[in-house]
PDB file of N, CA and C in Angstrom:
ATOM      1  N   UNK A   1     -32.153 -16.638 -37.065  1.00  0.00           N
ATOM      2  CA  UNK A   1     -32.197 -17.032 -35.674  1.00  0.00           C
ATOM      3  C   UNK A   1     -31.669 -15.876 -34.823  1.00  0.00           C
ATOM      4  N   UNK A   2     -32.326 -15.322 -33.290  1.00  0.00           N
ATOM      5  CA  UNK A   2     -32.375 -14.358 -32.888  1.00  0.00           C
ATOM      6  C   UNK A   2     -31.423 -15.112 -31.833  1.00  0.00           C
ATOM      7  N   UNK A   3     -30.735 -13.953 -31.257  1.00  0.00           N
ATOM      8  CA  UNK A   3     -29.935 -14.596 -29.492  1.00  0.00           C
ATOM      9  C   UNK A   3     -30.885 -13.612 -28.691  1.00  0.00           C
ATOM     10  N   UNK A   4     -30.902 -14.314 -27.475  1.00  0.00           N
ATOM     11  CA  UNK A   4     -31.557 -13.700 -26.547  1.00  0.00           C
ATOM     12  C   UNK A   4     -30.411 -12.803 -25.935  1.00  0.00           C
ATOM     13  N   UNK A   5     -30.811 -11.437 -26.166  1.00  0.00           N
ATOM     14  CA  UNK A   5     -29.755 -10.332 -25.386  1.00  0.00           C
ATOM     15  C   UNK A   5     -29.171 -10.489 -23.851  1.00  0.00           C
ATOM     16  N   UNK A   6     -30.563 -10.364 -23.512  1.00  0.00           N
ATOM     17  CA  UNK A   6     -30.289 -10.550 -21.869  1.00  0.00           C
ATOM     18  C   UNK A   6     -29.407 -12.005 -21.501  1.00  0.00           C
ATOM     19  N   UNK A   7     -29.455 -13.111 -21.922  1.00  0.00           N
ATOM     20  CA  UNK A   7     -29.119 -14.247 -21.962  1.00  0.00           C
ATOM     21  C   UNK A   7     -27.273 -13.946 -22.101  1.00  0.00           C
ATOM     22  N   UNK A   8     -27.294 -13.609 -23.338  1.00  0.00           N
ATOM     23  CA  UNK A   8     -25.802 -13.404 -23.746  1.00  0.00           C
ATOM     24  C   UNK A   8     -25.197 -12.280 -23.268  1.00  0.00           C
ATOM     25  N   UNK A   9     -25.560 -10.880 -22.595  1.00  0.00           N
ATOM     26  CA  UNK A   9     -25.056 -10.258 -21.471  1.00  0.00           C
ATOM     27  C   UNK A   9     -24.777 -11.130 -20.899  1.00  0.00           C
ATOM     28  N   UNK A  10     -25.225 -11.592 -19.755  1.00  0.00           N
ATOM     29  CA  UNK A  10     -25.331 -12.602 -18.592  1.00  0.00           C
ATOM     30  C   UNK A  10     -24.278 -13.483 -18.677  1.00  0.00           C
ATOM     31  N   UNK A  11     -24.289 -14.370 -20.050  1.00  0.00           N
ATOM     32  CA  UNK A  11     -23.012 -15.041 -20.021  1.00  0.00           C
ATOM     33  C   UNK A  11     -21.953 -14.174 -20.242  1.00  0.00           C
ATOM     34  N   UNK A  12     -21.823 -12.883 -20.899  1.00  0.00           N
ATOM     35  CA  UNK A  12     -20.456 -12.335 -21.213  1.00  0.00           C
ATOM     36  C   UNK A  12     -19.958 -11.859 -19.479  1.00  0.00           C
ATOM     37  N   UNK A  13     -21.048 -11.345 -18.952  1.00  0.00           N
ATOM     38  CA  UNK A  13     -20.430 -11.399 -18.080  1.00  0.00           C
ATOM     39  C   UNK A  13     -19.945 -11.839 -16.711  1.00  0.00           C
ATOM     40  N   UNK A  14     -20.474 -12.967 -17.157  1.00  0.00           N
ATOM     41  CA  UNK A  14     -20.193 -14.224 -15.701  1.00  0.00           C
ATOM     42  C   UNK A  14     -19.069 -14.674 -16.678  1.00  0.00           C
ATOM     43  N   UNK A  15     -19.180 -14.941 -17.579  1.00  0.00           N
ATOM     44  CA  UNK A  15     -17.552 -15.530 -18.253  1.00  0.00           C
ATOM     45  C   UNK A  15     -16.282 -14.205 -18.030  1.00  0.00           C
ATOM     46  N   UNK A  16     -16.354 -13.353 -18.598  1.00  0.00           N
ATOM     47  CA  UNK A  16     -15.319 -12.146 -18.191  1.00  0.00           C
ATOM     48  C   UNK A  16     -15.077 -11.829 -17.053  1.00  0.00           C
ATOM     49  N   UNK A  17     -16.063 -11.917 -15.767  1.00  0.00           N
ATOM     50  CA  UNK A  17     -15.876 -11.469 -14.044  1.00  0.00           C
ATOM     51  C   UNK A  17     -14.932 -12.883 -13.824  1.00  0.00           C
ATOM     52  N   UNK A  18     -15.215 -13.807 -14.253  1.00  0.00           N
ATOM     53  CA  UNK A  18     -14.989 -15.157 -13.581  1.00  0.00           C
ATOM     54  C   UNK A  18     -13.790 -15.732 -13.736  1.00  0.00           C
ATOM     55  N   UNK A  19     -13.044 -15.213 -15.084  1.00  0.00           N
ATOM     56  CA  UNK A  19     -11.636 -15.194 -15.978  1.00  0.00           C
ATOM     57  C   UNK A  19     -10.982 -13.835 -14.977  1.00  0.00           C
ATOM     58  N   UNK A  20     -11.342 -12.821 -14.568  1.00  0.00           N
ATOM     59  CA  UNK A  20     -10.635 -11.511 -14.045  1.00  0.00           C
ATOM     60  C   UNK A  20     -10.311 -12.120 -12.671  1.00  0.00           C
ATOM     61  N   UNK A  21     -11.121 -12.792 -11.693  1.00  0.00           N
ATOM     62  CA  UNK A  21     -10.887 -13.268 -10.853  1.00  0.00           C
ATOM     63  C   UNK A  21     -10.376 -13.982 -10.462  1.00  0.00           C
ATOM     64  N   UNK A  22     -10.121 -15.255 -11.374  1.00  0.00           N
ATOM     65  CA  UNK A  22      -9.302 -16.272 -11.399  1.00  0.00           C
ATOM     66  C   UNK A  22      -7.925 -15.870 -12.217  1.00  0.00           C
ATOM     67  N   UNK A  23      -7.795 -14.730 -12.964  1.00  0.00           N
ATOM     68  CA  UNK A  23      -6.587 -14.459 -13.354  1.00  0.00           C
ATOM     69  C   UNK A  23      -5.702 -13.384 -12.058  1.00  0.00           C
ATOM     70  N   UNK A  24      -6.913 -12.928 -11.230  1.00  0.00           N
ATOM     71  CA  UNK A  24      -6.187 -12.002 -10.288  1.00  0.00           C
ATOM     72  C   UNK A  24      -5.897 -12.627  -8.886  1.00  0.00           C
ATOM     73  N   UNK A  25      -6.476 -13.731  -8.442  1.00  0.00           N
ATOM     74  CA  UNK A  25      -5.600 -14.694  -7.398  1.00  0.00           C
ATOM     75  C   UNK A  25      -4.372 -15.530  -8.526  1.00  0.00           C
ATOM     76  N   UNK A  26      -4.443 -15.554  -9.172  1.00  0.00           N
ATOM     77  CA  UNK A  26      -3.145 -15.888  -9.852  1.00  0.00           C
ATOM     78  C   UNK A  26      -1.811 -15.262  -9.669  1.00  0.00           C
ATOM     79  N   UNK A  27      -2.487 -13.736  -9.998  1.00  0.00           N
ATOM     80  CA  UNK A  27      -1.410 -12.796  -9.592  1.00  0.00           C
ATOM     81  C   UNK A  27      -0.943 -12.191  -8.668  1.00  0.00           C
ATOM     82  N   UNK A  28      -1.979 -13.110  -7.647  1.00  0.00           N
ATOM     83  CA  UNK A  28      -1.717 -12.414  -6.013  1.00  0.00           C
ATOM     84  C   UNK A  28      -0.611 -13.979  -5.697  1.00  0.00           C
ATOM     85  N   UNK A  29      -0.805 -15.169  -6.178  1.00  0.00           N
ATOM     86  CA  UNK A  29       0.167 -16.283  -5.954  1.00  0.00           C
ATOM     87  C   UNK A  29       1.302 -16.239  -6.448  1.00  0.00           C
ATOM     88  N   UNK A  30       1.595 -15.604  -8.051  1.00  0.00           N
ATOM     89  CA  UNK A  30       2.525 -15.599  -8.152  1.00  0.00           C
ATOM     90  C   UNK A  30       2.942 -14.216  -8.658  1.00  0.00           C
ATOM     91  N   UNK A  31       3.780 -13.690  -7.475  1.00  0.00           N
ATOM     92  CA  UNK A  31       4.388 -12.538  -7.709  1.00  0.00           C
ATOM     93  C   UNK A  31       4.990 -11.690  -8.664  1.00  0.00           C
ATOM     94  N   UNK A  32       6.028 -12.662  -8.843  1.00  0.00           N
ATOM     95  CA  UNK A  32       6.526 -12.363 -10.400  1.00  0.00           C
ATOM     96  C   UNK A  32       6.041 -12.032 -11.765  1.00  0.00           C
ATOM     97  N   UNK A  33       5.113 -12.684 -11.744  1.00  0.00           N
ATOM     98  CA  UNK A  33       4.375 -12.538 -12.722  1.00  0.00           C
ATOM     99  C   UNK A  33       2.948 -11.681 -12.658  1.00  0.00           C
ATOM    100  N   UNK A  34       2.626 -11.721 -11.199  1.00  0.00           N
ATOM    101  CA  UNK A  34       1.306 -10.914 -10.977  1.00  0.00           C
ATOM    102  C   UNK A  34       1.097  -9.341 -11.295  1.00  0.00           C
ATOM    103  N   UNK A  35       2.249  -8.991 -10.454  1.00  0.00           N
ATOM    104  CA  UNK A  35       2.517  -7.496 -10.495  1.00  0.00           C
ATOM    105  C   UNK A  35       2.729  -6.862 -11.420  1.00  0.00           C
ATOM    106  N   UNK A  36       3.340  -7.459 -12.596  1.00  0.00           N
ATOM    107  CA  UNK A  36       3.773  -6.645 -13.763  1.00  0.00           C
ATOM    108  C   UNK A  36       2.285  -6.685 -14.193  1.00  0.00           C
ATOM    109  N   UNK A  37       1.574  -7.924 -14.473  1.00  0.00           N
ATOM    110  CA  UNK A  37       0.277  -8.377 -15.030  1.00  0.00           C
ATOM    111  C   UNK A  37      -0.974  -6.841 -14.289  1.00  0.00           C
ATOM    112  N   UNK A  38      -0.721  -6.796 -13.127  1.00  0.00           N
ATOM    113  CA  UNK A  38      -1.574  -5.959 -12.124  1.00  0.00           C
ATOM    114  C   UNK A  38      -1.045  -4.455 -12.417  1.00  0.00           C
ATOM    115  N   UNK A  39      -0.118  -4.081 -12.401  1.00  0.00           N
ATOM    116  CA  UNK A  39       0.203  -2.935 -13.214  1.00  0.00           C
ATOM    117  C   UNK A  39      -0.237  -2.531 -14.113  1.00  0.00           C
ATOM    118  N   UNK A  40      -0.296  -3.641 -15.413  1.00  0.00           N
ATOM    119  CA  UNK A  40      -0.726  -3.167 -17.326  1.00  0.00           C
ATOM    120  C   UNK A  40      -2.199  -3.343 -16.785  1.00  0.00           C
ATOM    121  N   UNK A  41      -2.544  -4.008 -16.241  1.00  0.00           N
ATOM    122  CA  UNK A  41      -4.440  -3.503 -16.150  1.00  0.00           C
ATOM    123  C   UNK A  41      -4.801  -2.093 -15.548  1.00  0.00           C
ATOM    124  N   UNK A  42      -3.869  -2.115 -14.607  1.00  0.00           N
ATOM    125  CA  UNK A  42      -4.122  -0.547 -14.152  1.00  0.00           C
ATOM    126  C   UNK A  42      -4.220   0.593 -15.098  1.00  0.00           C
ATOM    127  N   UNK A  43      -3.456   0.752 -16.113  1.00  0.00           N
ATOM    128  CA  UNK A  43      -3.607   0.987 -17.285  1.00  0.00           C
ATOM    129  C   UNK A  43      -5.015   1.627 -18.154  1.00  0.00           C
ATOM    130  N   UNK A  44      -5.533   0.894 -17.654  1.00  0.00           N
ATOM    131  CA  UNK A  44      -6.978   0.953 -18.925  1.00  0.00           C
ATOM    132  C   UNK A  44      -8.110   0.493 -17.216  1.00  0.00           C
ATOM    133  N   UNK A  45      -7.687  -0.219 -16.362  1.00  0.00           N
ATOM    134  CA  UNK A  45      -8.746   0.120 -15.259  1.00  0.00           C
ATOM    135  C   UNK A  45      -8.198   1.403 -13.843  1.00  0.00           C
ATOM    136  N   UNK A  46      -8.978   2.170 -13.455  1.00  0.00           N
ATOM    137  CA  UNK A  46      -8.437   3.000 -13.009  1.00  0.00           C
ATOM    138  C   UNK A  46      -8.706   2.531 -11.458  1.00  0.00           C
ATOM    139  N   UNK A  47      -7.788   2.825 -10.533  1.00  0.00           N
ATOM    140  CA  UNK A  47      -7.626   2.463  -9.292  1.00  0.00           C
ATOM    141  C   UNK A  47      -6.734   0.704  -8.948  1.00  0.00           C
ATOM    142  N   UNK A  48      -6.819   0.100 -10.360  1.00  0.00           N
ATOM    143  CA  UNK A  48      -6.337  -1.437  -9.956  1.00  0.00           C
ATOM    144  C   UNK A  48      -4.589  -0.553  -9.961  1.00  0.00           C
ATOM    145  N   UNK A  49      -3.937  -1.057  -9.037  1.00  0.00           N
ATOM    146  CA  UNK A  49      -2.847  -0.796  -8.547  1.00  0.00           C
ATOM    147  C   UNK A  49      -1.427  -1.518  -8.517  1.00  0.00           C
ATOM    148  N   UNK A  50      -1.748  -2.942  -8.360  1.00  0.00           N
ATOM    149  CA  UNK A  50      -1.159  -4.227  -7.810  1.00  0.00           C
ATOM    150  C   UNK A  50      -1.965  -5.490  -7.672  1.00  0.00           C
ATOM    151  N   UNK A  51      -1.196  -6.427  -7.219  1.00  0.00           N
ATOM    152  CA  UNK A  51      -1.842  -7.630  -6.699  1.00  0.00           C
ATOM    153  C   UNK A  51      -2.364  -7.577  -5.132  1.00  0.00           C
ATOM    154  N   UNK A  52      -3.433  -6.750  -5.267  1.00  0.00           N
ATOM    155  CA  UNK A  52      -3.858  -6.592  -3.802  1.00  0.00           C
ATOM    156  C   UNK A  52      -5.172  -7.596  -3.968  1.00  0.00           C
ATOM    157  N   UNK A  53      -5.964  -7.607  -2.776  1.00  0.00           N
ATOM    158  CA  UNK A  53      -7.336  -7.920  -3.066  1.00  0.00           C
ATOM    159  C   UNK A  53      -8.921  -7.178  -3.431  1.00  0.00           C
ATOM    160  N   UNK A  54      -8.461  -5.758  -3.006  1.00  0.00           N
ATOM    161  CA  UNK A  54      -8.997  -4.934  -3.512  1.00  0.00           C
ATOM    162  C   UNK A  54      -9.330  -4.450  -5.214  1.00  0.00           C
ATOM    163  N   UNK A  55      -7.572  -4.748  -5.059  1.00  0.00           N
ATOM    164  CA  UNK A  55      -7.491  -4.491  -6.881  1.00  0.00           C
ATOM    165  C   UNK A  55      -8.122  -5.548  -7.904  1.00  0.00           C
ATOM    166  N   UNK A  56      -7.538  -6.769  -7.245  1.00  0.00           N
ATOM    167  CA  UNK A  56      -8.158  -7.814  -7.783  1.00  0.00           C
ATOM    168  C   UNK A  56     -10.137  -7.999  -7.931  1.00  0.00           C
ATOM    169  N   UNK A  57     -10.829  -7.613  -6.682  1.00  0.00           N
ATOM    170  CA  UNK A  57     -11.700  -7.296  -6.800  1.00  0.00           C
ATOM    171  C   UNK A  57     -12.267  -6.098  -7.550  1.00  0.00           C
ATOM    172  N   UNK A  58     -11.664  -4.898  -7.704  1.00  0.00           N
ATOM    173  CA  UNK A  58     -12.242  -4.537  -8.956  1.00  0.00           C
ATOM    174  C   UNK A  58     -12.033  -4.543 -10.066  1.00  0.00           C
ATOM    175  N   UNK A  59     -10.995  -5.060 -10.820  1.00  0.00           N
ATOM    176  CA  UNK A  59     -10.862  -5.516 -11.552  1.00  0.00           C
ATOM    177  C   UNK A  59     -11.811  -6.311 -11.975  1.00  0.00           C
ATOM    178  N   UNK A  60     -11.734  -7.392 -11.314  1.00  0.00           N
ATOM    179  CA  UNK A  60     -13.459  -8.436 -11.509  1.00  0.00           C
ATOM    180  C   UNK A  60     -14.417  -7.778 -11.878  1.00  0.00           C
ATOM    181  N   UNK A  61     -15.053  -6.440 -10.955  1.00  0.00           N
ATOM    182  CA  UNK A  61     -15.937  -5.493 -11.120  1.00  0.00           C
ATOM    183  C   UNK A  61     -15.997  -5.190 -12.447  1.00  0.00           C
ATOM    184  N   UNK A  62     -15.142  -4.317 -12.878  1.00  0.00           N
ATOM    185  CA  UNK A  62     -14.344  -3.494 -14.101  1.00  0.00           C
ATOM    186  C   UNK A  62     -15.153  -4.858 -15.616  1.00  0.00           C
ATOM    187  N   UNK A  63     -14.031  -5.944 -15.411  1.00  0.00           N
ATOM    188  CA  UNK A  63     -14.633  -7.130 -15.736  1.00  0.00           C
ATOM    189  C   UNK A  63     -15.937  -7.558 -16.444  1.00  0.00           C
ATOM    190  N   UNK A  64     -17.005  -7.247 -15.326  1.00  0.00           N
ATOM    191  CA  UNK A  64     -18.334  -7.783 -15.512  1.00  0.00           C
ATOM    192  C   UNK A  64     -18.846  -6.728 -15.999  1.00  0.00           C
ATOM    193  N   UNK A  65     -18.747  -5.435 -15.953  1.00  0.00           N
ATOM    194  CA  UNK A  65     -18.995  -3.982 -16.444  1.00  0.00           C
ATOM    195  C   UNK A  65     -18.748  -4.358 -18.042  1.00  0.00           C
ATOM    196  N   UNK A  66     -17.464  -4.723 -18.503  1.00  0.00           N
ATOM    197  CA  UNK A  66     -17.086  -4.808 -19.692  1.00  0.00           C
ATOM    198  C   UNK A  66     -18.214  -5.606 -20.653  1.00  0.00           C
ATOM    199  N   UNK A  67     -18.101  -6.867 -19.647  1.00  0.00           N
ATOM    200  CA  UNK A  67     -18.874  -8.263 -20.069  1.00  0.00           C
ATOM    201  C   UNK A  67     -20.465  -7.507 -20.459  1.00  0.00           C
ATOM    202  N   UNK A  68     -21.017  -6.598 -19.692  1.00  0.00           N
ATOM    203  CA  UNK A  68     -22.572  -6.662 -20.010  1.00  0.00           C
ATOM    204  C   UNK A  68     -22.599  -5.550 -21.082  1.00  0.00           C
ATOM    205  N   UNK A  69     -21.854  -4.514 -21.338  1.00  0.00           N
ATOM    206  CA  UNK A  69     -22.052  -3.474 -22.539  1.00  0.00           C
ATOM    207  C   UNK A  69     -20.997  -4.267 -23.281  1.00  0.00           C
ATOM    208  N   UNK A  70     -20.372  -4.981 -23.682  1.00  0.00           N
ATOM    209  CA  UNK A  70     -20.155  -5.708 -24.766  1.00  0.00           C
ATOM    210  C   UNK A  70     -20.701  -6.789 -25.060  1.00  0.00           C
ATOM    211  N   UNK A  71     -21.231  -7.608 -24.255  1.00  0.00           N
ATOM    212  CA  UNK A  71     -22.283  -8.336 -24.767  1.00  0.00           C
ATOM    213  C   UNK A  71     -23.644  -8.126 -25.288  1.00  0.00           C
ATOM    214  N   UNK A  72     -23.774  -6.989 -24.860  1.00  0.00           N
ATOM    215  CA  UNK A  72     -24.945  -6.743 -25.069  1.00  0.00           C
ATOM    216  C   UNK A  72     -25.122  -5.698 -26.372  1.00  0.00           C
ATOM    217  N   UNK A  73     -24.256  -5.171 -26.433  1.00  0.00           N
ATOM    218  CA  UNK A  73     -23.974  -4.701 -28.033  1.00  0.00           C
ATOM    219  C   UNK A  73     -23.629  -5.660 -28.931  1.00  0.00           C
ATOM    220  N   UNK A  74     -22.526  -6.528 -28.788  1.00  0.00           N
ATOM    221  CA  UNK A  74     -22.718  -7.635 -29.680  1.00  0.00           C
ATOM    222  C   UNK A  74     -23.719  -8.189 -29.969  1.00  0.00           C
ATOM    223  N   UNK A  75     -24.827  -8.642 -28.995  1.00  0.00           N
ATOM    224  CA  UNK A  75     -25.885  -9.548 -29.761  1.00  0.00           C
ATOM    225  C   UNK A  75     -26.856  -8.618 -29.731  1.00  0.00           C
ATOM    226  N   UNK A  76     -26.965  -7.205 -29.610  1.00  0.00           N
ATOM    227  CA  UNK A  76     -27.650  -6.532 -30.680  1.00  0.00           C
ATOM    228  C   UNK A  76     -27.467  -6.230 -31.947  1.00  0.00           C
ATOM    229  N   UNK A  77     -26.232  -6.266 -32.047  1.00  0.00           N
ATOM    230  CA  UNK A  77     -26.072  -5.918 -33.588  1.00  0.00           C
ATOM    231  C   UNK A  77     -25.841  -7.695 -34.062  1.00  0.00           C
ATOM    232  N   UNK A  78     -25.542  -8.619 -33.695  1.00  0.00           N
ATOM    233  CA  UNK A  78     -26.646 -10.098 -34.288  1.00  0.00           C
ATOM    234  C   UNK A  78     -27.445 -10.263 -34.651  1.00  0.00           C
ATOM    235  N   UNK A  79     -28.530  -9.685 -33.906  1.00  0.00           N
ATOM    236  CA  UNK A  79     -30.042  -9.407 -33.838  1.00  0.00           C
ATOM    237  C   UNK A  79     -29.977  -8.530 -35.287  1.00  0.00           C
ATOM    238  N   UNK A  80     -29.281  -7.488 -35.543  1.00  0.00           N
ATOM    239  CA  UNK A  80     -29.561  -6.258 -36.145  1.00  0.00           C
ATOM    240  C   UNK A  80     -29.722  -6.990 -37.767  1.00  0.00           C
ATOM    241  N   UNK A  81     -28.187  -7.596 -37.433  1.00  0.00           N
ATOM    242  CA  UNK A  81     -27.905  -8.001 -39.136  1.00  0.00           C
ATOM    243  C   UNK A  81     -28.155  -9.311 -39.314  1.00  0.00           C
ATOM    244  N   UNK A  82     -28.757  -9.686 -38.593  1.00  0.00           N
ATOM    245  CA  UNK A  82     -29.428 -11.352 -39.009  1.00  0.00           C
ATOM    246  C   UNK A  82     -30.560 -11.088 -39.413  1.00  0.00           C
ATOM    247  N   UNK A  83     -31.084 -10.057 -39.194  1.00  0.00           N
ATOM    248  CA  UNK A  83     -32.414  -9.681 -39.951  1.00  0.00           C
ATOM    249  C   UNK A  83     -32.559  -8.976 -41.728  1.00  0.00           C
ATOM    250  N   UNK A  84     -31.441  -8.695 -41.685  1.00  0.00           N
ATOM    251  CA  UNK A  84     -30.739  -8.563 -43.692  1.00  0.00           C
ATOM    252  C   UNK A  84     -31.041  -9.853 -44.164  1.00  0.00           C
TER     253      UNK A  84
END
């Protein structure tokens, strides 16, 4: 049984943008916990800074970027070795 690529991009990355976004008004509500959280992403995304809305928005960005070249490598190589 084959996955449809495009299909499972699509969900990886409406599920990953949609988790980044809702984890980054989190961290714009709660301070304490946001900022340290908004910091360690800065980390590995470049320009996220803080709990701003900017940051938070690309982050999301960053996010859905992740979601479609990892999804989409994952269910190619599904595709790949379901055919063994």
């Amino acid at each position: 049984m084959k996955v449809s690529v495009k299909a499972f991009t699509l969900a990886c990355a409406s599920v990953g943008s949609l988790a980044m976004l809702v984890t980054g008004i989190l961290a714009m509500l709660i301070p304490t916990w946001g900022e340290p959280f908004m910091r360690l992403l800065g980390v590995i995304a470049p320009g996220v800074t803080g709990a701003t809305v900017g940051s938070v928005f690309l982050a999301t960005f960053y996010a859905a970027v992740d979601g479609v070249m990892f999804g989409s490598l994952f269910a190619w190589l599904y595709n790949t070795y379901s055919e063994l």
